[in-house]
C-alpha atoms as a PDB file:
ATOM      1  CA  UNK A   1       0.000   0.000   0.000  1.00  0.00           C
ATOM      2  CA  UNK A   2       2.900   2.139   0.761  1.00  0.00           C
ATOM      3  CA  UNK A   3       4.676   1.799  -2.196  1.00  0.00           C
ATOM      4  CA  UNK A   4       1.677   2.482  -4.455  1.00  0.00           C
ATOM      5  CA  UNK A   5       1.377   5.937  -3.146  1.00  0.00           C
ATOM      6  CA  UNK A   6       4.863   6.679  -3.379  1.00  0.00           C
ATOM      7  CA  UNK A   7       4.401   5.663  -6.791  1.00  0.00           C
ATOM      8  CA  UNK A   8       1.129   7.907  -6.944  1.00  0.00           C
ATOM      9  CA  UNK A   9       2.946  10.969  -5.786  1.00  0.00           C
ATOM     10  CA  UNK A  10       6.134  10.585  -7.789  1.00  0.00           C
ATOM     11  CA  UNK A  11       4.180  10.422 -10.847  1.00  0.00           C
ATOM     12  CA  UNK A  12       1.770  13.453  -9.373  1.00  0.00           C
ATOM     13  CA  UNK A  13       5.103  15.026  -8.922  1.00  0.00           C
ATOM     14  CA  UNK A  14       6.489  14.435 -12.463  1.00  0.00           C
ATOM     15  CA  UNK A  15       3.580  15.242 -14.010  1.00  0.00           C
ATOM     16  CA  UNK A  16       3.469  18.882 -12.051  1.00  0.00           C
ATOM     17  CA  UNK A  17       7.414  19.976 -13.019  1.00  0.00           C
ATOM     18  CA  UNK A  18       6.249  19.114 -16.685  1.00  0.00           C
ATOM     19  CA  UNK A  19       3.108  21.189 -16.641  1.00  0.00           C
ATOM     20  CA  UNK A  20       4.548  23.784 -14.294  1.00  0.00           C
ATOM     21  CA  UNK A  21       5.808  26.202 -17.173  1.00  0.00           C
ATOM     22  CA  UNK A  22       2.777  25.966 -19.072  1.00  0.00           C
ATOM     23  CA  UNK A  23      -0.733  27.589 -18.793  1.00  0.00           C
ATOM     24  CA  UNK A  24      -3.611  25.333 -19.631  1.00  0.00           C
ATOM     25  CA  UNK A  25      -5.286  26.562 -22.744  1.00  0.00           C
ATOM     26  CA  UNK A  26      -9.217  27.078 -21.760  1.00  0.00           C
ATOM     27  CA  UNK A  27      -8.082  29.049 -18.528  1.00  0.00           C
ATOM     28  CA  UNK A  28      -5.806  31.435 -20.042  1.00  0.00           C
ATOM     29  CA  UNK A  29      -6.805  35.052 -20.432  1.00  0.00           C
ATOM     30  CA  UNK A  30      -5.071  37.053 -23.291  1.00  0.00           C
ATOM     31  CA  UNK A  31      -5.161  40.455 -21.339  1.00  0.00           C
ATOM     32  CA  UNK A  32      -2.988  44.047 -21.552  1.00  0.00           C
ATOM     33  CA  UNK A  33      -1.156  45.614 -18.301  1.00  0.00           C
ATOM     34  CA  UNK A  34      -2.723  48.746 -17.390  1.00  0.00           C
ATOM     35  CA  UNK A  35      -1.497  49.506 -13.905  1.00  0.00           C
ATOM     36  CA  UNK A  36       1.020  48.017 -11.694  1.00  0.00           C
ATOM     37  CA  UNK A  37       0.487  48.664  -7.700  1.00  0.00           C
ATOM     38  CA  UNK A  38       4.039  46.753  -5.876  1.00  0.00           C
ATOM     39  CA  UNK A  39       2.998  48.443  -3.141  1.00  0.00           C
ATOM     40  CA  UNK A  40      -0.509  46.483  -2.614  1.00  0.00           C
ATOM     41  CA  UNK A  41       0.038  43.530  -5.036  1.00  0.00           C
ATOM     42  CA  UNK A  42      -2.386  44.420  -7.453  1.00  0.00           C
ATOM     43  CA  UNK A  43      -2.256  44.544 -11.308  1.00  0.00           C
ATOM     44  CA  UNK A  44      -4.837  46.084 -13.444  1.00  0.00           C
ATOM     45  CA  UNK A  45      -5.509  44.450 -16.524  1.00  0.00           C
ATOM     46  CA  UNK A  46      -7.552  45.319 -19.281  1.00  0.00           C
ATOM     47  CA  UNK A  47      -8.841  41.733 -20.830  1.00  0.00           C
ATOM     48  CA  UNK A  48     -11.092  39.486 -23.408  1.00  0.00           C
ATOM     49  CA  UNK A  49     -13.652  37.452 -21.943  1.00  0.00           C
ATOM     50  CA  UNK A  50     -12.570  35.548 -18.781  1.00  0.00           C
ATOM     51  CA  UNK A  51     -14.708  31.882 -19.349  1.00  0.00           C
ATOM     52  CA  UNK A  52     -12.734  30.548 -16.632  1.00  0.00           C
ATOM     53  CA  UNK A  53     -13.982  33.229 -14.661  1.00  0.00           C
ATOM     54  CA  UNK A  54     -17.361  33.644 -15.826  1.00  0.00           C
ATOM     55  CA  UNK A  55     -16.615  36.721 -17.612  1.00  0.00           C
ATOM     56  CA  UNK A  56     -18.680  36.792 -20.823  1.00  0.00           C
ATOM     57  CA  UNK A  57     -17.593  40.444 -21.955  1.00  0.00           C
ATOM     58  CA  UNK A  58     -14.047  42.625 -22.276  1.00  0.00           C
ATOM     59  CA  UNK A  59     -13.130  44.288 -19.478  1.00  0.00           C
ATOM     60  CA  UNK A  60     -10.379  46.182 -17.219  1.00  0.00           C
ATOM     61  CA  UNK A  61     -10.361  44.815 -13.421  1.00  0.00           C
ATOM     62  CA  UNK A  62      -7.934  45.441 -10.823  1.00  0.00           C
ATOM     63  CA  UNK A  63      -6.330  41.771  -9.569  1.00  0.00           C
ATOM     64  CA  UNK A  64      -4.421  40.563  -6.362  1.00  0.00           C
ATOM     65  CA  UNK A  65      -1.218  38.406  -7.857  1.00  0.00           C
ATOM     66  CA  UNK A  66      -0.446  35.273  -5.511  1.00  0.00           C
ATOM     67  CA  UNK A  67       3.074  35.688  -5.811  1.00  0.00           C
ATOM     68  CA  UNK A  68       4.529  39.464  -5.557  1.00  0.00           C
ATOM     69  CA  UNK A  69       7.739  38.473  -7.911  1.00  0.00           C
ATOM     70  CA  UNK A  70       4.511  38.134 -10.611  1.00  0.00           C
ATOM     71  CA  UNK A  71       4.578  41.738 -11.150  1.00  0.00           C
ATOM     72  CA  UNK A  72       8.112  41.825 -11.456  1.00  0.00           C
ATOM     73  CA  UNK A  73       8.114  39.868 -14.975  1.00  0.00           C
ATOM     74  CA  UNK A  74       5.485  42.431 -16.803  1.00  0.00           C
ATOM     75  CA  UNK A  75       5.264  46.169 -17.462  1.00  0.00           C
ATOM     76  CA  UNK A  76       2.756  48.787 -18.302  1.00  0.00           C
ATOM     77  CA  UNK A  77       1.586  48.169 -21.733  1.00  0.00           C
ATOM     78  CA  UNK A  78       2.867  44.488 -21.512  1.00  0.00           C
ATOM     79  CA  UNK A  79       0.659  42.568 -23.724  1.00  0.00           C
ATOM     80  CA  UNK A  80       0.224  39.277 -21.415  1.00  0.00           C
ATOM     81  CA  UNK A  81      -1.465  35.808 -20.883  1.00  0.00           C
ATOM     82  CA  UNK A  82      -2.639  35.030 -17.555  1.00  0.00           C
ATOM     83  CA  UNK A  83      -4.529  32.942 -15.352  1.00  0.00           C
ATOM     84  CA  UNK A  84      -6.797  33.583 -12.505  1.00  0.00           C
ATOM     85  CA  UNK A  85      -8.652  32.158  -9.743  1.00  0.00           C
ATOM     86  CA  UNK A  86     -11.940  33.672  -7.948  1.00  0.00           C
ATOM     87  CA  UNK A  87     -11.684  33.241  -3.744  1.00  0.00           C
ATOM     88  CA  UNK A  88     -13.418  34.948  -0.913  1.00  0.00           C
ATOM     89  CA  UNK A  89     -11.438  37.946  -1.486  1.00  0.00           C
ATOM     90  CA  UNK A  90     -11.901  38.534  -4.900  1.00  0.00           C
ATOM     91  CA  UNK A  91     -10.105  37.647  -8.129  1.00  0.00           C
ATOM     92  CA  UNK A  92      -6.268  36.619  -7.833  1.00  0.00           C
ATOM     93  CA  UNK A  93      -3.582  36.188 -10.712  1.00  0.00           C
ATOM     94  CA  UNK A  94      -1.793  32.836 -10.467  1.00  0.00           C
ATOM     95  CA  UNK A  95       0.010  33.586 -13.658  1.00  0.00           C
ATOM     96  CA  UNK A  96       1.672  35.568 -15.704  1.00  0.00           C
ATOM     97  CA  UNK A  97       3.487  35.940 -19.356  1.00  0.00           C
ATOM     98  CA  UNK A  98       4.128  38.411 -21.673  1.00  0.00           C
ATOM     99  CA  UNK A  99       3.061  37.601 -25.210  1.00  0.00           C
ATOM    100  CA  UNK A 100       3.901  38.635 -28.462  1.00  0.00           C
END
């Protein structure tokens, strides 16, 4: 019994470092930075619709970032793909990439 969930969470493991760099398609947002706030953690993007969110039209929202070092890899005019979760406090950026 052991062994089969070491075996479980070495694959769960595997599988995670080769997915890690990668945004799943249907939950990325194609989105534009608008505003950049280090001092609170927030990013303003202006966006397409947000499915994963429940978003059916375009629109510019302010988001929390889980990580601070997020807003360290974008600028102000950064055309970006990102991903986003909803929680108790509001809407939070998981991740982040600048796009062509």
């Amino acid at each position: 019994m052991n062994r089969m969930i070491r075996i479980a969470g070495a694959a769960a493991v595997a599988l995670a470092l080769t997915l890690g760099g990668t945004f799943a398609q249907a939950a990325a947002i194609n989105g534009e930075v608008k505003k950049i706030d280090e001092g609170t953690g927030k990013i303003t993007l202006k966006h397409g619709p947000a499915k994963s969110l429940g978003m059916d039209e375009p629109m510019t929202m302010v988001y929390r970032v889980k990580d601070p070092a997020l807003l360290k890899q974008v600028k102000v005019g950064d055309k970006v793909k990102f991903e986003a979760q909803e929680g108790d406090g509001g809407y939070t950026v998981t991740a982040i990439q600048k796009t062509k």
